[in-house]
Protein backbone atom coordinates (compact mmCIF):
# COMPACT_ATOMS: atom_id res chain seq x y z
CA UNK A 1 -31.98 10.12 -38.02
CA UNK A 2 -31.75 12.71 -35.32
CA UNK A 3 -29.00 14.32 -33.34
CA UNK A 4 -28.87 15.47 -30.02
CA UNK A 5 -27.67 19.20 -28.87
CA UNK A 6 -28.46 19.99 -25.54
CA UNK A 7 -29.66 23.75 -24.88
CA UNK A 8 -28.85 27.01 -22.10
CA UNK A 9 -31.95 26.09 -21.04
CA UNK A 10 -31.31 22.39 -19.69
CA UNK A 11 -33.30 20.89 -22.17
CA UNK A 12 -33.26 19.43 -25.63
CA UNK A 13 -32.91 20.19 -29.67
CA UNK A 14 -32.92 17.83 -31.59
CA UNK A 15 -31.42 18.15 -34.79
CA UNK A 16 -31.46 16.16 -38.06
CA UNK A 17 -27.96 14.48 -39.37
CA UNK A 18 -28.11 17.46 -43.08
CA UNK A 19 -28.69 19.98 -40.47
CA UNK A 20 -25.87 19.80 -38.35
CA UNK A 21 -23.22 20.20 -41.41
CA UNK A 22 -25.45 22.76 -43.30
CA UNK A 23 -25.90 24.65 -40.34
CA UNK A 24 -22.28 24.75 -39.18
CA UNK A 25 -22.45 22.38 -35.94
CA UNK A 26 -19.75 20.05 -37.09
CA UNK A 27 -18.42 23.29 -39.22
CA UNK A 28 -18.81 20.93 -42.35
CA UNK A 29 -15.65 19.51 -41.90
CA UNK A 30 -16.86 16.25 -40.78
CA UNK A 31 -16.75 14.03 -43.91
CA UNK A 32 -18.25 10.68 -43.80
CA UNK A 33 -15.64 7.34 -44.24
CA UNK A 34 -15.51 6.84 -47.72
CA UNK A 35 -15.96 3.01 -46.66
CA UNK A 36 -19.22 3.69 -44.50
CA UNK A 37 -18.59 1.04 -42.27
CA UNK A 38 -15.88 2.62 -39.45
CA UNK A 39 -13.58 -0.10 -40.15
CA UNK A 40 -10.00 0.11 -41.54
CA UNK A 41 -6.38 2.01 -40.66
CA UNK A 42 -7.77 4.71 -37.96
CA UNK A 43 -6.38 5.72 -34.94
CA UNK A 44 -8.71 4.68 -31.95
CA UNK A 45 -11.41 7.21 -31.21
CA UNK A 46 -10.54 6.79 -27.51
CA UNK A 47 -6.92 7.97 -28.22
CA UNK A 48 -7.94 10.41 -30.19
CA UNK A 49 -10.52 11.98 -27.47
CA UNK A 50 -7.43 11.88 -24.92
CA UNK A 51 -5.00 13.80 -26.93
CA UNK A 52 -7.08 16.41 -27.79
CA UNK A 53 -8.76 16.55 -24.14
CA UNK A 54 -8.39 20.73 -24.66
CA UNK A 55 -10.01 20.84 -27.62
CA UNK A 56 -13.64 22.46 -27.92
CA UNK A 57 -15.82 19.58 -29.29
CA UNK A 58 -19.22 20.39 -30.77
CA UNK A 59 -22.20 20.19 -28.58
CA UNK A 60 -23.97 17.00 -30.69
CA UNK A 61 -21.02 14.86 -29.94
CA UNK A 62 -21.05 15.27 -26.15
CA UNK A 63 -23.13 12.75 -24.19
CA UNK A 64 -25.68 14.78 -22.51
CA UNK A 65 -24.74 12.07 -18.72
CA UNK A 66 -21.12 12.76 -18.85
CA UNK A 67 -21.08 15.86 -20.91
CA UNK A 68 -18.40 14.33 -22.53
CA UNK A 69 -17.44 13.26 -25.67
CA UNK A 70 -19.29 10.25 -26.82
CA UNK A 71 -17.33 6.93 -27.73
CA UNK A 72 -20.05 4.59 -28.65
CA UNK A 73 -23.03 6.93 -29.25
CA UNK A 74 -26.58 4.32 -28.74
CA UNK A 75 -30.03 6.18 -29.31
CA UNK A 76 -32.91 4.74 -27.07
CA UNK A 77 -36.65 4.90 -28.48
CA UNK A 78 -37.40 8.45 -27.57
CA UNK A 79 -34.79 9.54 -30.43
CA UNK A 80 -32.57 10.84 -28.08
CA UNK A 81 -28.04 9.71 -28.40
CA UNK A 82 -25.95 8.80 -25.61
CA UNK A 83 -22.78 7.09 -24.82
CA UNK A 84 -23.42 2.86 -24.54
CA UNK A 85 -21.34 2.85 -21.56
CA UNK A 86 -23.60 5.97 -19.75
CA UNK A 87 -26.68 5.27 -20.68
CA UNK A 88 -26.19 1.91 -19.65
CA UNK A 89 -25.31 2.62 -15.95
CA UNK A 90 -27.94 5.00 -15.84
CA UNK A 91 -30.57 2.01 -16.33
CA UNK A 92 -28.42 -0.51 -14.12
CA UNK A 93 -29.45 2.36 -11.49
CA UNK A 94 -33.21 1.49 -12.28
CA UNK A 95 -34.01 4.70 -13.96
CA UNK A 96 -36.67 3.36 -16.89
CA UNK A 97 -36.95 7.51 -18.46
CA UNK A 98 -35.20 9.14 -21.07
CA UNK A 99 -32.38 11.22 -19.53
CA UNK A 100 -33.05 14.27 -21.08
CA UNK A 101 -36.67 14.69 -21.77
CA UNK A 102 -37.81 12.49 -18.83
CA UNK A 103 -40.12 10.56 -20.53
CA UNK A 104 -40.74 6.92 -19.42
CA UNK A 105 -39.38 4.40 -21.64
CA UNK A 106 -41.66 1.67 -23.81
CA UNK A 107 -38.45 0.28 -24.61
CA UNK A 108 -35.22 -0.44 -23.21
CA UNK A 109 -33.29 -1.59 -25.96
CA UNK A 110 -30.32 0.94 -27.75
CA UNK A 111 -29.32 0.99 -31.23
CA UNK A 112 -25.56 1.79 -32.34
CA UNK A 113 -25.83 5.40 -34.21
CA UNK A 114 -23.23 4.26 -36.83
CA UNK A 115 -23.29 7.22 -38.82
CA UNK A 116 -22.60 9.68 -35.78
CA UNK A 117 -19.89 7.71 -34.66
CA UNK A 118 -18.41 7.97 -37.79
CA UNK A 119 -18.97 11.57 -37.80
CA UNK A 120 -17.79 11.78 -34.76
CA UNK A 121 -14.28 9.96 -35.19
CA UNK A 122 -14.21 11.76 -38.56
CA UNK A 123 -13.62 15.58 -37.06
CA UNK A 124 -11.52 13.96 -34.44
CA UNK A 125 -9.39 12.46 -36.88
CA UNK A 126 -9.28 15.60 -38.93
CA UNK A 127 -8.57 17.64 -36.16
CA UNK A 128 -5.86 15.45 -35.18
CA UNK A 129 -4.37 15.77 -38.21
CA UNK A 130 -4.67 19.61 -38.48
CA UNK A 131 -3.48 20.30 -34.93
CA UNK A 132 -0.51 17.77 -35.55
CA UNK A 133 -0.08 19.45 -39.05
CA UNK A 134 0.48 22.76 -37.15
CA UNK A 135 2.41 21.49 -34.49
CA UNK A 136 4.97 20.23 -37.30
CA UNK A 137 5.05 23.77 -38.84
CA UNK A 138 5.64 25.15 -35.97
CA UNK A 139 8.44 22.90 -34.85
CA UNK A 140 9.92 23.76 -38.34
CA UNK A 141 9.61 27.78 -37.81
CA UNK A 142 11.46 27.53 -34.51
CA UNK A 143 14.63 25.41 -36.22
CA UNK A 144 14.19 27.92 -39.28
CA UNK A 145 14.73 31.03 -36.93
CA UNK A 146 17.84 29.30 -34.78
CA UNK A 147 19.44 28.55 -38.26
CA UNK A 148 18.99 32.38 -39.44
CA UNK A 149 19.45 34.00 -35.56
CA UNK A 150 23.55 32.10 -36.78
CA UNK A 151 23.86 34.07 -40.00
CA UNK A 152 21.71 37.72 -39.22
CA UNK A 153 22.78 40.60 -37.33
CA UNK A 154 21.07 43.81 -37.22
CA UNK A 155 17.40 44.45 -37.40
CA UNK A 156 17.14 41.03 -39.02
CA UNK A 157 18.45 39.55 -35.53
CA UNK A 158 15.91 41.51 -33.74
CA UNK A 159 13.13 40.37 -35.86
CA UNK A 160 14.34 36.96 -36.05
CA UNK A 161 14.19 36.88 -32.16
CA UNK A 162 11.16 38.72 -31.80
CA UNK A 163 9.54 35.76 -34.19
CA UNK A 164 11.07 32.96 -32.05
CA UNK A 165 9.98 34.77 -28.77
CA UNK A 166 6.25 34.28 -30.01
CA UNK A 167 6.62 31.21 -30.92
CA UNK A 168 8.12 29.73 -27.38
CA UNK A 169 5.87 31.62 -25.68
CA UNK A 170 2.55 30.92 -27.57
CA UNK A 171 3.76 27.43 -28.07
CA UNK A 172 5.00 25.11 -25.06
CA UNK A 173 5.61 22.14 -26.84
CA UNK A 174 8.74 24.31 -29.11
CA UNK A 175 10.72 25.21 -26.15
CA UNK A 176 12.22 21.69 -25.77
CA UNK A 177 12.95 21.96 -29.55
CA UNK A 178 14.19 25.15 -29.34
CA UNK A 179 16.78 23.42 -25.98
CA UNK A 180 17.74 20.29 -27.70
CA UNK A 181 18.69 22.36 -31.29
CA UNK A 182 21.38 24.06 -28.73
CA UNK A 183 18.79 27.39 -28.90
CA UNK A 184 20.18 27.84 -24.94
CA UNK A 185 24.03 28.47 -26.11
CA UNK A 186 23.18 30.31 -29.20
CA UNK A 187 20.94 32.53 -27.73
CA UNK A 188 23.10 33.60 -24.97
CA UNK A 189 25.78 34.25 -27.08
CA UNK A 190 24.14 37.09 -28.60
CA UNK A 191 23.76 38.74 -24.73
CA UNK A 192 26.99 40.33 -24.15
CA UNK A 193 28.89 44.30 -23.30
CA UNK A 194 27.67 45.36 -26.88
CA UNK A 195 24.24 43.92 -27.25
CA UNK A 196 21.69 46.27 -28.02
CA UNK A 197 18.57 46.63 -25.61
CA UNK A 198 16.68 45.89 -28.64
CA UNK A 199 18.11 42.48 -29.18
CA UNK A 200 18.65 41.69 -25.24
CA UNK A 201 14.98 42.57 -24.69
CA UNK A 202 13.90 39.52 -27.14
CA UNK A 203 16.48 37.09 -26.23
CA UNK A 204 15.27 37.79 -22.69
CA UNK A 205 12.12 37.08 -23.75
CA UNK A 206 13.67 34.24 -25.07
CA UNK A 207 15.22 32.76 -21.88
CA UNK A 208 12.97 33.31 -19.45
CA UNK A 209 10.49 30.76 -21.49
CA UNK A 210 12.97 27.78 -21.79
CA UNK A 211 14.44 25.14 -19.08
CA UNK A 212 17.94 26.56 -18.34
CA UNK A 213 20.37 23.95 -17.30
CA UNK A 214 23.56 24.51 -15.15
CA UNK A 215 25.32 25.73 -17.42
CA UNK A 216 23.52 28.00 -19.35
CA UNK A 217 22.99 29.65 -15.69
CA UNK A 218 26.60 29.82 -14.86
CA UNK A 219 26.92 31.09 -18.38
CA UNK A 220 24.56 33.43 -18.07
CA UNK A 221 25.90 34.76 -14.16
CA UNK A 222 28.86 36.76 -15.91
CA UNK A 223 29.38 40.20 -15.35
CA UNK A 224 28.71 41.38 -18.70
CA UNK A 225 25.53 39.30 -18.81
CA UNK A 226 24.65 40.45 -15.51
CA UNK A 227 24.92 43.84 -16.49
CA UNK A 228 22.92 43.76 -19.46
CA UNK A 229 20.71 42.39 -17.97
CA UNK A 230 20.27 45.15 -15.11
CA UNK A 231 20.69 47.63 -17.90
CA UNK A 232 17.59 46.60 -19.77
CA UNK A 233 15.12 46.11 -16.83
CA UNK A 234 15.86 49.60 -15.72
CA UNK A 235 15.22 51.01 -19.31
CA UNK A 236 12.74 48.42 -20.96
CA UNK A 237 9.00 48.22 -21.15
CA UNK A 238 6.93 46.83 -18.65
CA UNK A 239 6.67 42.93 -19.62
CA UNK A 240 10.91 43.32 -20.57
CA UNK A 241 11.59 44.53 -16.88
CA UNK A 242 9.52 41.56 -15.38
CA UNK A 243 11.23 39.26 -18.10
CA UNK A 244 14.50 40.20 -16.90
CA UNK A 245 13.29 40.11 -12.77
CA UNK A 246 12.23 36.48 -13.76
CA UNK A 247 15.39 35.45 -15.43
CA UNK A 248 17.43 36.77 -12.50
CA UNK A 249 15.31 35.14 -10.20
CA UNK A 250 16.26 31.66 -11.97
CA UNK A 251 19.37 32.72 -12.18
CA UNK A 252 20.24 33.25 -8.60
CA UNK A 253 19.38 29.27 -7.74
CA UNK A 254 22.90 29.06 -8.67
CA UNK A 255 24.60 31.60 -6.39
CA UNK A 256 26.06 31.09 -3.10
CA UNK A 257 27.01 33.38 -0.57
CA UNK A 258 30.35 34.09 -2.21
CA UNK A 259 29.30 35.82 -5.26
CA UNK A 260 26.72 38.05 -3.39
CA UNK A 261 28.74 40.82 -5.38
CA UNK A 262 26.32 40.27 -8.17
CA UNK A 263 23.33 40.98 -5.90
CA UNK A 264 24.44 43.85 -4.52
CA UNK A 265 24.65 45.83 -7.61
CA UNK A 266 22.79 49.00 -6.93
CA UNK A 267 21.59 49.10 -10.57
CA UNK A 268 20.21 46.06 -9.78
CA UNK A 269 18.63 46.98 -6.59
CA UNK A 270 17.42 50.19 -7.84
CA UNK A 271 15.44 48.96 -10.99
CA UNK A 272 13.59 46.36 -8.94
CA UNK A 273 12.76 49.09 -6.34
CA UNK A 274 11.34 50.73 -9.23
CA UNK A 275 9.70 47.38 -10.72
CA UNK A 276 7.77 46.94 -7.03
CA UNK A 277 6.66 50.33 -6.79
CA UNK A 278 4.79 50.45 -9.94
CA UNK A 279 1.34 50.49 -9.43
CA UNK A 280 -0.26 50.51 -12.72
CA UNK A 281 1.06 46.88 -13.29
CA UNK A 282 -0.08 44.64 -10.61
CA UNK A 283 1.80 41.76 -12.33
CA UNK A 284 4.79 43.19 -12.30
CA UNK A 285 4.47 44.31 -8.53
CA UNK A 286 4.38 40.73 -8.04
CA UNK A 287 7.83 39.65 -10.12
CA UNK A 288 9.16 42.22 -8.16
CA UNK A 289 8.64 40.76 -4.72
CA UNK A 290 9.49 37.91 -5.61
CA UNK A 291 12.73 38.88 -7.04
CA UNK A 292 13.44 41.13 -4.16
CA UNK A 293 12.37 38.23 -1.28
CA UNK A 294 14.87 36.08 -2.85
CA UNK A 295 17.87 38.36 -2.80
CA UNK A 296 16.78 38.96 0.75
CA UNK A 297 17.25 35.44 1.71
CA UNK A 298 20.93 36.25 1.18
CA UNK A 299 22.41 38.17 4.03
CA UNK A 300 25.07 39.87 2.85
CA UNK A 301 22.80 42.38 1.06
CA UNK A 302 19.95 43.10 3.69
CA UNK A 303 22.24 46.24 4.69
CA UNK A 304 22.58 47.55 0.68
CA UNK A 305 18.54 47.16 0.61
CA UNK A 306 18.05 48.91 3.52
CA UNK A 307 20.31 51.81 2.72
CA UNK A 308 18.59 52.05 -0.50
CA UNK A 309 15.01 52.92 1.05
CA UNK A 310 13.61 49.74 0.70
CA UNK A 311 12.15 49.74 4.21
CA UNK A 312 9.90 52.83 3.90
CA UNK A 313 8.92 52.10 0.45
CA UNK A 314 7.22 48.54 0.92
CA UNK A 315 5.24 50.25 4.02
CA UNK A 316 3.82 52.99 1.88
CA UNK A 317 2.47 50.09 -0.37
CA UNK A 318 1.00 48.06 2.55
CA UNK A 319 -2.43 49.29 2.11
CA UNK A 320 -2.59 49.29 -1.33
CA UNK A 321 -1.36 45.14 -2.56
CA UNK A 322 -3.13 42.58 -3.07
CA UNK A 323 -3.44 39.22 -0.82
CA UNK A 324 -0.45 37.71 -2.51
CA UNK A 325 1.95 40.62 -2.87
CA UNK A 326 0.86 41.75 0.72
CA UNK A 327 2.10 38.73 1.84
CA UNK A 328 5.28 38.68 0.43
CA UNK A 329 5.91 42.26 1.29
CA UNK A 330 5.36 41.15 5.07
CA UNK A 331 8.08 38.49 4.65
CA UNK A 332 10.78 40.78 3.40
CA UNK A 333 10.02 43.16 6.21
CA UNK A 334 10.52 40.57 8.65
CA UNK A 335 13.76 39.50 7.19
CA UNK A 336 14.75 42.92 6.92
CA UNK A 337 14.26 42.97 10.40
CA UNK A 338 16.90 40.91 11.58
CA UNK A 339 19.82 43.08 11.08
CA UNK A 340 19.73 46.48 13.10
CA UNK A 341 19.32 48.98 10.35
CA UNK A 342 16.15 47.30 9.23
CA UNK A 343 14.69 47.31 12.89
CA UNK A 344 15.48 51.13 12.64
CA UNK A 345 14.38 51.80 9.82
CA UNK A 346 11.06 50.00 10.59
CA UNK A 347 10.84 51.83 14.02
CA UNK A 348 11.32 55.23 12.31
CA UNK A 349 8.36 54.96 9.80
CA UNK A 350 5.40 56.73 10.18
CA UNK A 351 2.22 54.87 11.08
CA UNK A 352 4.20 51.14 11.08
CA UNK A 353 2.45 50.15 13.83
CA UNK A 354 -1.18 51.03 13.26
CA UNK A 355 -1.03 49.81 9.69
CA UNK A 356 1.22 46.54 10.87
CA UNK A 357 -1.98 45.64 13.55
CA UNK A 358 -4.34 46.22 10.98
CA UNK A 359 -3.20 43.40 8.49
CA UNK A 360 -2.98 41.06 11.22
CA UNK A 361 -5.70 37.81 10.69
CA UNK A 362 -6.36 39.56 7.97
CA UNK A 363 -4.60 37.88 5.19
CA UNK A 364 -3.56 34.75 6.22
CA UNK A 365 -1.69 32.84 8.95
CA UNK A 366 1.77 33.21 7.73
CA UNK A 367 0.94 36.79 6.86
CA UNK A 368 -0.16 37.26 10.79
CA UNK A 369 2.91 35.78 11.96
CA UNK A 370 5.16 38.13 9.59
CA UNK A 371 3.40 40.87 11.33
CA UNK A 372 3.81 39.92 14.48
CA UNK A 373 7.46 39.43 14.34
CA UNK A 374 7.77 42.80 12.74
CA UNK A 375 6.20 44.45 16.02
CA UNK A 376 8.33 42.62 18.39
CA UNK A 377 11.60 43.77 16.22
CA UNK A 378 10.29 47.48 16.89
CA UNK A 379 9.06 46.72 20.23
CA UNK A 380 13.29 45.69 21.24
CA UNK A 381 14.11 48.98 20.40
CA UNK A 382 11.14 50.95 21.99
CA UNK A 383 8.98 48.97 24.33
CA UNK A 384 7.11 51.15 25.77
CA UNK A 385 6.12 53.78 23.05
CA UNK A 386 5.63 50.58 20.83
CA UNK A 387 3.43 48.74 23.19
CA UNK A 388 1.09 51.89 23.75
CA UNK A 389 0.90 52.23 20.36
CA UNK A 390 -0.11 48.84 19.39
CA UNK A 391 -2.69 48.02 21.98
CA UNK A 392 -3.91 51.85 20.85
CA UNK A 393 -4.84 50.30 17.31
CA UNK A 394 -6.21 47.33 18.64
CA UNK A 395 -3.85 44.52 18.96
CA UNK A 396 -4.84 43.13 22.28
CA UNK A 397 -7.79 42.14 20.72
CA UNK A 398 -6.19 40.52 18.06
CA UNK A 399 -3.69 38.44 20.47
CA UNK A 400 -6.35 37.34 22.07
CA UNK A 401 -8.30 36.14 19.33
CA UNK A 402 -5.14 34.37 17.37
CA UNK A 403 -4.31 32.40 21.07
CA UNK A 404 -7.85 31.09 21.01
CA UNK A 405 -8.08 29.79 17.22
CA UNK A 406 -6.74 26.79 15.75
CA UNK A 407 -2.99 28.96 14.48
CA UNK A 408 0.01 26.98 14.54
CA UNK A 409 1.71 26.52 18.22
CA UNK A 410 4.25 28.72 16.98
CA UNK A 411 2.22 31.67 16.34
CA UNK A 412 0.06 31.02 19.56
CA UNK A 413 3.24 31.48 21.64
CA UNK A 414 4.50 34.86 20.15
CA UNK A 415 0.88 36.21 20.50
CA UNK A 416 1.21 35.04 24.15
CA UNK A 417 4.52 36.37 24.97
CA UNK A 418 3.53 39.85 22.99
CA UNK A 419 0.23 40.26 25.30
CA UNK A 420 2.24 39.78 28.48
CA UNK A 421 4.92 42.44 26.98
CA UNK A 422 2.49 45.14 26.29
CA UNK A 423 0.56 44.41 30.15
CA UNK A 424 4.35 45.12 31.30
CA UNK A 425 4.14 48.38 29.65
CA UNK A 426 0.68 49.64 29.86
CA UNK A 427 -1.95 49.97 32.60
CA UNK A 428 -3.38 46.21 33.41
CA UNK A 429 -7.07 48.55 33.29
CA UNK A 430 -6.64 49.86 30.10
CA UNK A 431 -5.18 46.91 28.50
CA UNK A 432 -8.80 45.10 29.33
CA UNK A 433 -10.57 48.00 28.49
CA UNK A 434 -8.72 48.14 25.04
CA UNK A 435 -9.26 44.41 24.64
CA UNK A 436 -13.29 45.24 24.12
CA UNK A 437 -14.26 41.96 25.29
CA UNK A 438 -17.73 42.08 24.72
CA UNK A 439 -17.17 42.83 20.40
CA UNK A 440 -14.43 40.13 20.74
CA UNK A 441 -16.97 37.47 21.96
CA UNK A 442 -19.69 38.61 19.73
């Protein structure tokens, strides 16, 4: 009997049944029923291929139509398996040649391949068994760890965390174990004025993996949380500092304007200054923003980021973000601009303007309308010297060709009411002359 394997090279090998275990297809793990028949207490193959949906299956149980798993492998007269259901549709379509090698059938009759379909629900079953053995051992580690996190202290705590930290985060399905064993409380109670970065660091790690609920966040908001919290992102590692951004970031859901004292620690500020500006980690340029664009959103601390530089820095990384974080660094500079000491500060940069125009439709449409409302919060304060700067790097041109796409009514407006602003404040001649019609149309 001969089984199917397709090849890189979009054809066929065909391999005999001793082959495939000897030579490690089914990694000789695929036992044969000891009743030989497929009947009996098994859990349906079609169940089976669901669960496991992730699971790499070997290449001479996938039907070479679907590319998927096969059900109810059939072999037609050229020797060749597929799944019934397939192979079937692909004749009800009138094709009367093999699939895979193209040859024209002599016979259009299929014959169930019993043994590969026991093969087949076999390793299925035995992987099912192994994964769901693991899953259990798992599931068992993470209660073992909460039990001895009660009862450690020390550098036994810290490994104990560190142990349960790689377990929630390489495994999803323990973090609702690790909730529902009351992991949330216990953990937090070991963050606290006297913690050790060592331990916050993995309980962190913890946190930031699991669904918090209401209270755990309100439990986690006080001060001396709070300030552990800023305490290790300034001091810990890379992946710690964007662990602790992250946590804060789900932690503020919960605050309301009152308790903007918490925001506007400047430890707090400072570190996550730090956090954006660090270049060598991308991903943690990213947390940053984040972080930062939601403290933005609260008023009450627009001034405190200001004050602290914030303004000056996120220009000088302009050029150098990605399409996401440039985005986001856009949208806290036009929040920023709302209160007077951001439009200062924006005004007083060096090269705002030229670099501004430059990332306009060049990003995306919200990024292009960030932009633009950046330039007309300079252009209050200094409408002249911002409007001959502007059309200088090319934003007529630009206007122009956002009012003529398909951007949002919105943007179409502002790009309207900016073009008639700078003709107010520049010579109608030059303004055309800057607009380089010709390149525009081209």
């Amino acid at each position: 009997m001969t089984l199917h394997r397709p090849s890189s090279g979009g054809g066929a090998v065909v391999l005999d049944l001793e082959t495939a275990v000897k030579g490690g297809v089914l990694d000789g793990k695929a036992a044969l029923p000891d009743n030989g028949c497929g009947d009996g207490d098994k859990i349906d193959l079609k169940v089976l291929i669901e669960v496991m949906e992730s699971v790499e299956v070997p290449s001479v149980f996938v039907c070479p139509i679907s590319l998927e798993p096969m059900r109810e492998p059939v072999t037609i007269c050229t020797g060749q398996t597929y799944d019934r259901s397939n192979i079937l549709k692909w004749f009800a379509l009138g094709h009367n040649t093999c699939p895979t090698t193209m040859q024209e059938l002599w016979d259009d009759s299929v014959t169930l391949n019993r043994t590969l379909g026991q093969l087949i629900h076999s390793w299925f079953s035995q992987k099912y068994l192994s994964l769901n053995k693991q899953f259990q051992d798992v599931q068992g580690r993470a209660l073992e760890l909460l039990e001895k996190l009660k009862k450690v202290k020390g550098q036994a705590r810290v490994q104990a965390l560190r142990d349960l930290r790689q377990i929630v985060t390489t495994h999803a399905s323990t973090r609702k174990t690790v909730v529902e064993n009351g992991g949330l409380a216990l953990i937090s109670s070991l963050l606290g004025p006297f913690t050790s970065h060592a331990v916050g660091s993995e309980a962190i790690g913890i946190l930031v993996n699991l669904d918090l609920n209401s209270e755990s966040k309100r439990n986690l908001m006080l001060p001396a949380k709070i300030s552990l919290l800023v305490d290790v992102m300034n001091e810990g590692t890379i992946e710690t500092k964007m662990n602790c951004a992250k946590l804060i970031e789900v932690l503020l859901m919960e605050v309301n304007e009152s308790e903007t004292e918490i925001l506007s620690s400047l430890s707090l500020l400072v570190g996550l200054l730090r956090l954006v500006r660090d270049k060598k980690h991308p991903s943690g340029v990213l947390t940053g923003l984040m972080l930062l664009k939601t403290i933005c959103s609260h008023e009450s601390v627009r001034s405190s980021i200001v004050s602290l530089g914030a303004v000056a820095q996120l220009i000088e990384l302009l050029p150098s973000l990605n399409h996401d974080c440039l985005e986001i660094a856009l949208s806290i500079l036009e929040v920023l601009s709302t209160i007077p000491e951001g439009r200062l500060a924006l005004k007083e940069s060096p090269n705002i303007i030229p670099n501004v125009v430059k990332l306009m439709m060049r990003v995306s449409e919200s990024s292009t309308q960030f932009a633009l409302s950046i330039l007309w919060a300079i252009y209050k304060l200094a409408p002249e010297e911002c409007a001959s700067q502007a059309v200088e790097a090319g934003l007529a041109p630009k206007l122009l060709l956002v009012i003529q796409s398909g951007c949002n009514p919105v943007l179409k407006q502002m790009s309207t009411e900016f073009l008639k602003m700078c003709s107010l404040n520049y010579s109608t001649s030059l303004l055309i002359s800057k607009c380089m019609l010709t390149r525009t149309i081209r």
